[in-house]
Protein backbone atom coordinates (compact mmCIF):
# COMPACT_ATOMS: atom_id res chain seq x y z
CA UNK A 1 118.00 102.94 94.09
CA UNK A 2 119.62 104.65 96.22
CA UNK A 3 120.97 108.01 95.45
CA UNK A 4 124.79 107.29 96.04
CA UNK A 5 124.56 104.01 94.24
CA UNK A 6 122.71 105.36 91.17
CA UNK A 7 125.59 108.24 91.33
CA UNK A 8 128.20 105.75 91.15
CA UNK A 9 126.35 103.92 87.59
CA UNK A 10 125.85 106.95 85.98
CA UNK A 11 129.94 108.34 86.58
CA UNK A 12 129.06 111.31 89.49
CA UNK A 13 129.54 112.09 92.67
CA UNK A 14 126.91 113.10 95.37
CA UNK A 15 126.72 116.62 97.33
CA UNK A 16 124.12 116.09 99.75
CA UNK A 17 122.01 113.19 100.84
CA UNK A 18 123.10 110.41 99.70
CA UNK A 19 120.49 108.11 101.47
CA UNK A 20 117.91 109.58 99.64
CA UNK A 21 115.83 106.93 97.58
CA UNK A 22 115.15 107.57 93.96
CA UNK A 23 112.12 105.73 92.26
CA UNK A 24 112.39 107.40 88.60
CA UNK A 25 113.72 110.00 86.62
CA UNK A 26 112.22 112.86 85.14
CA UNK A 27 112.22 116.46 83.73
CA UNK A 28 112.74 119.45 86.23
CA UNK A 29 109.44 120.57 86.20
CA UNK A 30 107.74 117.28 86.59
CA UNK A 31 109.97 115.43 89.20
CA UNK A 32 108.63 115.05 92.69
CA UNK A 33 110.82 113.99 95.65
CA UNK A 34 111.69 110.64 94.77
CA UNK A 35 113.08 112.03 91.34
CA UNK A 36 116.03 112.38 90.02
CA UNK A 37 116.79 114.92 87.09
CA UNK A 38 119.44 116.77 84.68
CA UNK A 39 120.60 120.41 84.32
CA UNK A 40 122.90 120.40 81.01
CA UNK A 41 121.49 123.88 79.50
CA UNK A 42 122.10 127.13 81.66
CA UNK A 43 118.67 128.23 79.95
CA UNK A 44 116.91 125.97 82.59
CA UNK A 45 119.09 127.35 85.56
CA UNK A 46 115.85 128.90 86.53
CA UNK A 47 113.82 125.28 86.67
CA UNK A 48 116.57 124.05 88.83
CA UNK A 49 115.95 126.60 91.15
CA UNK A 50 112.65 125.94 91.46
CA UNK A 51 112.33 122.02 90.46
CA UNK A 52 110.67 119.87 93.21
CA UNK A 53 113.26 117.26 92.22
CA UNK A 54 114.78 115.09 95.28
CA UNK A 55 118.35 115.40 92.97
CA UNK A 56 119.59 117.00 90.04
CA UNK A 57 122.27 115.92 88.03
CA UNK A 58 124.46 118.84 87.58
CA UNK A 59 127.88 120.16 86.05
CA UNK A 60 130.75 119.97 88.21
CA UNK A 61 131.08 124.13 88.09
CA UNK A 62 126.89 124.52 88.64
CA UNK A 63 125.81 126.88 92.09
CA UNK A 64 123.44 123.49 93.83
CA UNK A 65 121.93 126.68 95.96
CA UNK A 66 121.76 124.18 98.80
CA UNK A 67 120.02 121.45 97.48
CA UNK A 68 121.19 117.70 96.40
CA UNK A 69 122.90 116.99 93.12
CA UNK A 70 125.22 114.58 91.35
CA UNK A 71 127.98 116.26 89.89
CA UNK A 72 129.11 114.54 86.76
CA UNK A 73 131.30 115.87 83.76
CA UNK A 74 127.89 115.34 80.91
CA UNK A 75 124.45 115.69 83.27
CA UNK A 76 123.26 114.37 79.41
CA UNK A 77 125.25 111.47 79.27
CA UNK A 78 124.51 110.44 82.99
CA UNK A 79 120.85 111.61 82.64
CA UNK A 80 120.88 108.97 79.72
CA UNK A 81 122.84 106.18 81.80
CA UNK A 82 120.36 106.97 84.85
CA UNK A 83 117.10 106.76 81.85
CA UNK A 84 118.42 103.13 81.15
CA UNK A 85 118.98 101.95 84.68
CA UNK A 86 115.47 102.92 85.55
CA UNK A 87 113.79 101.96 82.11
CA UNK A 88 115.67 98.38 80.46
CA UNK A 89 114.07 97.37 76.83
CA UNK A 90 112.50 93.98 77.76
CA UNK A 91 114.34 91.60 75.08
CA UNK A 92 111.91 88.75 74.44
CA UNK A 93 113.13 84.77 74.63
CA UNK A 94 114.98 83.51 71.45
CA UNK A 95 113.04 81.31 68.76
CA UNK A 96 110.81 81.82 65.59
CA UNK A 97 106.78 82.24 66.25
CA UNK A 98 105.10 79.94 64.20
CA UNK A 99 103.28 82.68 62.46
CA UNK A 100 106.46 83.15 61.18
CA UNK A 101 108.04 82.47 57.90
CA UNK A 102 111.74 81.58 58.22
CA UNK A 103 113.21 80.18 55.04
CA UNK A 104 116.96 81.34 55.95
CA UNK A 105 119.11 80.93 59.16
CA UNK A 106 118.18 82.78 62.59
CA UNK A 107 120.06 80.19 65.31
CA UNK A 108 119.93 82.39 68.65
CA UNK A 109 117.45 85.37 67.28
CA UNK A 110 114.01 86.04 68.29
CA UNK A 111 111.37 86.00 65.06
CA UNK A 112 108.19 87.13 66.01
CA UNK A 113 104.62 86.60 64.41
CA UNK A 114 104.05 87.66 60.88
CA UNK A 115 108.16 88.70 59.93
CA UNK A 116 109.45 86.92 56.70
CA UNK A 117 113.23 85.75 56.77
CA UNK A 118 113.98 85.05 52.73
CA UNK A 119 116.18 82.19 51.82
CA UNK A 120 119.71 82.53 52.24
CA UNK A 121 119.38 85.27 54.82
CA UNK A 122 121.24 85.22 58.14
CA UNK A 123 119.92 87.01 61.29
CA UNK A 124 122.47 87.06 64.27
CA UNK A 125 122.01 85.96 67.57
CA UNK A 126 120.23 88.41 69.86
CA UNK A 127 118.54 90.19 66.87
CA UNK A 128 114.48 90.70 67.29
CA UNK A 129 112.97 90.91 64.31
CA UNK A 130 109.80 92.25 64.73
CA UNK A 131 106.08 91.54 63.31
CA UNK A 132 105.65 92.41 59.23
CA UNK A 133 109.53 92.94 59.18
CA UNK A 134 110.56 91.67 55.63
CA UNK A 135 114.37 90.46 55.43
CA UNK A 136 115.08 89.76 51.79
CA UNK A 137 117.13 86.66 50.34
CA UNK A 138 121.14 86.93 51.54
CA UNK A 139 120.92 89.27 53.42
CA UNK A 140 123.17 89.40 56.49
CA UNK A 141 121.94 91.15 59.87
CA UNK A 142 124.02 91.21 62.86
CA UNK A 143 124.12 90.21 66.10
CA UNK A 144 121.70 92.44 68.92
CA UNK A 145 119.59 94.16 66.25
CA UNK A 146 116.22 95.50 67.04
CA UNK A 147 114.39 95.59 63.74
CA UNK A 148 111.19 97.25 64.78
CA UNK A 149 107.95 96.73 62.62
CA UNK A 150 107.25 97.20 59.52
CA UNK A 151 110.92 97.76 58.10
CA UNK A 152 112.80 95.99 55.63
CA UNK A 153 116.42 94.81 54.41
CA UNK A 154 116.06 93.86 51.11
CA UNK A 155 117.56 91.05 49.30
CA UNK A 156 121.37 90.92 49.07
CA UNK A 157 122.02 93.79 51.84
CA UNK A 158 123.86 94.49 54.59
CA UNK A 159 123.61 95.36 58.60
CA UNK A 160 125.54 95.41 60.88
CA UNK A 161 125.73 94.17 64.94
CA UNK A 162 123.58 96.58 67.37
CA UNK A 163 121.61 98.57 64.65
CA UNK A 164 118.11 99.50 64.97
CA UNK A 165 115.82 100.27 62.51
CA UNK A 166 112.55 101.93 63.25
CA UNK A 167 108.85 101.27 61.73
CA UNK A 168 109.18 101.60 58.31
CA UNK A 169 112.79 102.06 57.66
CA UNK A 170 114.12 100.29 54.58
CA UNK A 171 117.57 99.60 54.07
CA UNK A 172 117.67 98.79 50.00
CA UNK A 173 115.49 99.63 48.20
CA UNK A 174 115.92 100.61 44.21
CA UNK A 175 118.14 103.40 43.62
CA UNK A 176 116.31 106.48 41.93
CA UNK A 177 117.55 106.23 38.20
CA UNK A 178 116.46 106.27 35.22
CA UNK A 179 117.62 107.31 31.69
CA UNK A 180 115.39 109.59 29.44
CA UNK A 181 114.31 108.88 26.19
CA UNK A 182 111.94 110.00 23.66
CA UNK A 183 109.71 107.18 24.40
CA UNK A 184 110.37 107.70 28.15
CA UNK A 185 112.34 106.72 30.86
CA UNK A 186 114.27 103.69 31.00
CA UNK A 187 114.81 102.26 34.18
CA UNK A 188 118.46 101.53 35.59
CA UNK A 189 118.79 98.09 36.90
CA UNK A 190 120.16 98.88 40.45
CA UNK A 191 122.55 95.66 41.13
CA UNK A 192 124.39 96.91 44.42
CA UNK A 193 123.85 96.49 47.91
CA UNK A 194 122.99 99.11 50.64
CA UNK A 195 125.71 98.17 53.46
CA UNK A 196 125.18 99.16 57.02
CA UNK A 197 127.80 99.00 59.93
CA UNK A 198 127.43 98.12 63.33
CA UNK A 199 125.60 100.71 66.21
CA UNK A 200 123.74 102.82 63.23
CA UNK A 201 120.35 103.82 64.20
CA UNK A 202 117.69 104.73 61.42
CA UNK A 203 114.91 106.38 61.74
CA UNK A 204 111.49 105.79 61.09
CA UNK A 205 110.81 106.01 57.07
CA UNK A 206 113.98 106.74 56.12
CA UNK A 207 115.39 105.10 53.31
CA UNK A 208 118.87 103.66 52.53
CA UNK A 209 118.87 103.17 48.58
CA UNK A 210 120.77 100.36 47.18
CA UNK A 211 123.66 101.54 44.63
CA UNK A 212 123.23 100.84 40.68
CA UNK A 213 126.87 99.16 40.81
CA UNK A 214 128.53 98.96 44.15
CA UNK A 215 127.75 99.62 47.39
CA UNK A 216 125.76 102.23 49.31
CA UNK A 217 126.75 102.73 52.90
CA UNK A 218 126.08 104.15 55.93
CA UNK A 219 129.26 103.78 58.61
CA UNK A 220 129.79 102.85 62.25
CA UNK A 221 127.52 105.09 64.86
CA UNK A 222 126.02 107.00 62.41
CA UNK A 223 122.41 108.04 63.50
CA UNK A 224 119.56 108.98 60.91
CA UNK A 225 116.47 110.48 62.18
CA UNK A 226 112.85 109.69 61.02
CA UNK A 227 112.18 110.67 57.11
CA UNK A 228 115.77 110.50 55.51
CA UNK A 229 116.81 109.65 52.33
CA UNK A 230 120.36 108.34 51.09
CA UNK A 231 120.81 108.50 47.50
CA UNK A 232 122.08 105.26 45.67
CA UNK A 233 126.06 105.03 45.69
CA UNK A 234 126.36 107.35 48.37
CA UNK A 235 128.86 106.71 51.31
CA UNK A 236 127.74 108.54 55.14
CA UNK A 237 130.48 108.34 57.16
CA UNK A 238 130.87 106.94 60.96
CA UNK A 239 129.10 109.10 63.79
CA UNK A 240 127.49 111.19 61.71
CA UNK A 241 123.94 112.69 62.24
CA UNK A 242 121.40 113.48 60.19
CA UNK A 243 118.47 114.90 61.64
CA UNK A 244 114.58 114.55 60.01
CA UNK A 245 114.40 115.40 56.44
CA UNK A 246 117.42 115.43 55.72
CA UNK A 247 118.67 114.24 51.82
CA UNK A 248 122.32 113.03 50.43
CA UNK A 249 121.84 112.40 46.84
CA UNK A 250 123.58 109.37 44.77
CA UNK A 251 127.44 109.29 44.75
CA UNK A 252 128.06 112.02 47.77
CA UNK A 253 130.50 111.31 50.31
CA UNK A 254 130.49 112.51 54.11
CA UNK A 255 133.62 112.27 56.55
CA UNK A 256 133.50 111.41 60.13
CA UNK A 257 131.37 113.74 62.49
CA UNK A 258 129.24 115.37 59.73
CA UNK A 259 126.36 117.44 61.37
CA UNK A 260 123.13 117.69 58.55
CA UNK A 261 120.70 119.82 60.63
CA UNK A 262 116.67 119.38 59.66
CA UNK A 263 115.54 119.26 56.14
CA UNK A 264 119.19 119.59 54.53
CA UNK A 265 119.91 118.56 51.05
CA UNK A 266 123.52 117.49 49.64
CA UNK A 267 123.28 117.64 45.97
CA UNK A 268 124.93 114.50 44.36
CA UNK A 269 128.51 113.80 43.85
CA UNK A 270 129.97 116.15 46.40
CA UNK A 271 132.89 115.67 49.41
CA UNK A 272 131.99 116.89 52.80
CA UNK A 273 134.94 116.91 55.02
CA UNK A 274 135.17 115.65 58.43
CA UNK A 275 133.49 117.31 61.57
CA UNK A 276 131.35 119.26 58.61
CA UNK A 277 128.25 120.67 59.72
CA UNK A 278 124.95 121.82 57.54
CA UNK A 279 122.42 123.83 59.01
CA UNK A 280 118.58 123.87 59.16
CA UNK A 281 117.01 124.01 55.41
CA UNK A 282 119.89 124.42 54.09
CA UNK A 283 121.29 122.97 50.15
CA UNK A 284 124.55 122.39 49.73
CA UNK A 285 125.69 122.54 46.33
CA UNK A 286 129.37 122.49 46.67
CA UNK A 287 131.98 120.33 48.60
CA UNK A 288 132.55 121.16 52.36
CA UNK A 289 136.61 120.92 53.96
CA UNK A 290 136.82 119.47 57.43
CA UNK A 291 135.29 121.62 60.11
CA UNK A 292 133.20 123.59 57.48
CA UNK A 293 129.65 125.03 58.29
CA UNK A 294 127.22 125.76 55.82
CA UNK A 295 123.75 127.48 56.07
CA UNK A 296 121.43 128.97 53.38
CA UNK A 297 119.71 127.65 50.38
CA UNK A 298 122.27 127.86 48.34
CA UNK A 299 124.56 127.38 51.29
CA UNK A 300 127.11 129.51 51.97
CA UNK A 301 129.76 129.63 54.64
CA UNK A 302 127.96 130.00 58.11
CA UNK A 303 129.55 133.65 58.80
CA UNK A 304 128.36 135.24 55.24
CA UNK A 305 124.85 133.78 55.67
CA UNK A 306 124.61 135.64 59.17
CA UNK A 307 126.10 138.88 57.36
CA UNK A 308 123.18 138.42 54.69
CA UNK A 309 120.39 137.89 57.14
CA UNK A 310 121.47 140.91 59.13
CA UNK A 311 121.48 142.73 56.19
CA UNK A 312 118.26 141.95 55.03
CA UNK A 313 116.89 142.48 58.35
CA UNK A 314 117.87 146.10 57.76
CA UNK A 315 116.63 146.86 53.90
CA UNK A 316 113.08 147.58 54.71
CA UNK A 317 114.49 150.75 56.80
CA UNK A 318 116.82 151.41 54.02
CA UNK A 319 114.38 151.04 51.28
CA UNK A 320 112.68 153.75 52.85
CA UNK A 321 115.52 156.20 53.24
CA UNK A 322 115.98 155.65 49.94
CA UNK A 323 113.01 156.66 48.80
CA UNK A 324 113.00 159.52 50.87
CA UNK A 325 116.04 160.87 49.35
CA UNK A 326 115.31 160.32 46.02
CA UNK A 327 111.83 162.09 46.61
CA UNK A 328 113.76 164.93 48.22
CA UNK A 329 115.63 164.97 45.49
CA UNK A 330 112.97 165.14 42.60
CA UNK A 331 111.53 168.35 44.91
CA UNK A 332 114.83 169.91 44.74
CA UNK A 333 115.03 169.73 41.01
CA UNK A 334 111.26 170.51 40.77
CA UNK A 335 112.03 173.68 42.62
C-alpha cells in the first residue's frame, strides 16, 4: 500500500513521503525500507533513531529527526489496525465436513473435520468451529466465533457473538465443590451454566467453571489470557483483563475495567470495584473500591507495599548497625 493510503486506514497523518510503498509491518529493529513500524514507548526512542524502517508510526508530540512517520493519537492502536490490513485471518467457506458430527443446528457456520456439535446446540452464522472442538447439548454460540482446536462449551452453556476461544479453553466445566465427610468428599452437583458475552477472548487452557446454581459469567470485552481459572458462581465484569495465571475463586465479583496482573488470586466471595487493578503475584483477600490497586501476597494497597519493599531493601544494612551497637554496647558494660 501506499504510505498515505495505509495512513488514512489506520487514523494518521503522513510527515514525509507519502509515495513511499509499504509491503509489511514490523518491529523497529527488524523493518527494512519497505516497512512500516510503531514507537508507543519512549524506552525505544533510541530504536527509532536508529531503525532502518521506511516509516514509523509515531505520537503526534514525537521529534521524527527528519525521517518519515505517521502521526496518529495511539501508534498501538494504528500499529494494530496497520497488523490487520497487512495480515487478514483467512475465514474458510461455510458448511459441515463430513468428518464431522453435527447433531444440533449450524445454518451459515463452518464445521470442520473431527468437531462434535451435541443435540440441541446452536452455532451462529460465521462461527468456525474448529477440528476436536466439542460443543455440548444446548448450548448456544454466537455469530463470528472462532473456536480454535481442542476447546469446549459444554452442555447447556453460553457464548456470545465474536468470542474466541483458544486450544484448549473450556467454557463449563464442573465447578470445584465438594462437601467433606467422614467417609469423604461428597461431590456437589454443579447445575448452572457458564455464560459468556459477546467480543470475550479466552485464552488457551483457561477454564470458565460452570456455577453449582446459577450462572457463571464472564462480560462483554473481557480478555483472559492463556492458563486462567474462574471459580464457579463467579461474575468478571466487561473489559476486564486478566493476564496468565491469574485465579477468581467461586462467588467473586469484578466491576468494569478490572486489571488482574500475572499469577493473581481473588479469594472467593469478594467485590472488586470498577477500574480495580491487582498486581503481579499478588492475593487479594479483601474487597477492592473503584480505582483501587493492590500488590503483595496478602495484598495491600499499592503505596504501603512500595513503603514495605523499600524498607526491606534497607534491613540488611540496619541489621548490621544493630548489631554493631549492641556489641558496642556489651564492650562498654564489659569495661
Amino acid at each position: 500500500m501506499r504510505l498515505d493510503e495505509l495512513a488514512a486506514a489506520v487514523g494518521g497523518g503522513v510527515e514525509g513521503d507519502g509515495a513511499l510503498q509499504i509491503l509489511g509491518v514490523a518491529g523497529l529493529e527488524e523493518a527494512g525500507p519497505s516497512h512500516l513500524s510503531f514507537l508507543a514507548n519512549r524506552r525505544y526512542a533510541s530504536l527509532f533513531r536508529k531503525s532502518g524502517a521506511g516509516a514509523v508510526l509515531v505520537s503526534m508530540s514525537e521529534n521524527a529527526f527528519g525521517r518519515t512517520v505517521v502521526r496518529c493519537r495511539d501508534p498501538y492502536l494504528a500499529f494494530a489496525k496497520a497488523l490487520a490490513l497487512f495480515y487478514p485471518v483467512a475465514k474458510p467457506p461455510a458448511g459441515v465436513h463430513p468428518l464431522a458430527v453435527v447433531e444440533g443446528s449450524c445454518e451459515g457456520a463452518t464445521i470442520l473435520p473431527f468437531a462434535y456439535v451435541g443435540r440441541g446446540a446452536l452455532v451462529g452464522e460465521g462461527t468456525i468451529v474448529q477440528p476436536h472442538v466439542y460443543v455440548g447439548g444446548g448450548a448456544v454460540i454466537g455469530r463470528d466465533c472462532l473456536l480454535m482446536a481442542g476447546s469446549a462449551v459444554m452442555d447447556g452453556c453460553v457464548v456470545g457473538d465474536r468470542v474466541v476461544l483458544n486450544p484448549g479453553a473450556v467454557v463449563g466445566g464442573e465447578g470445584f465443590g465438594f462437601v467433606p465427610t467422614p467417609a469423604g468428599l461428597v461431590k456437589i452437583p454443579q447445575t448452572g451454566r457458564a455464560v459468556v458475552g459477546d467480543d470475550v477472548e479466552i485464552g488457551a487452557n483457561s477454564c470458565i467453571d460452570r456455577a453449582a446454581m446459577g450462572d457463571t459469567t464472564v462480560a462483554t470485552g473481557s480478555k483472559l489470557d492463556n492458563l486462567v481459572q474462574i471459580g464457579h458462581g463467579a461474575e468478571i465484569g466487561a473489559h476486564n483483563v486478566l493476564v496468565a495465571y491469574s485465579a477468581v475463586a467461586g462467588s467473586t465479583r469484578t466491576g468494569t475495567g478490572v486489571t488482574m496482573a500475572a499469577r493473581t488470586l481473588l479469594l472467593g466471595h469478594l467485590d472488586i470495584g470498577d477500574g480495580a487493578t491487582v498486581g503481579a503475584m499478588s492475593m487479594v483477600t479483601a474487597d477492592i473500591p473503584a480505582g483501587g490497586k493492590r500488590t503483595g501476597s496478602p495484598a495491600m494497597e499499592h503505596r504501603e507495599w512500595l513503603r514495605l519493599v523499600t524498607a526491606a531493601r534497607e534491613l540488611p544494612a540496619l541489621l548490621k548497625r544493630v548489631a554493631a551497637l549492641e556489641k558496642k554496647g556489651g564492650d562498654g558494660g564489659a569495661g
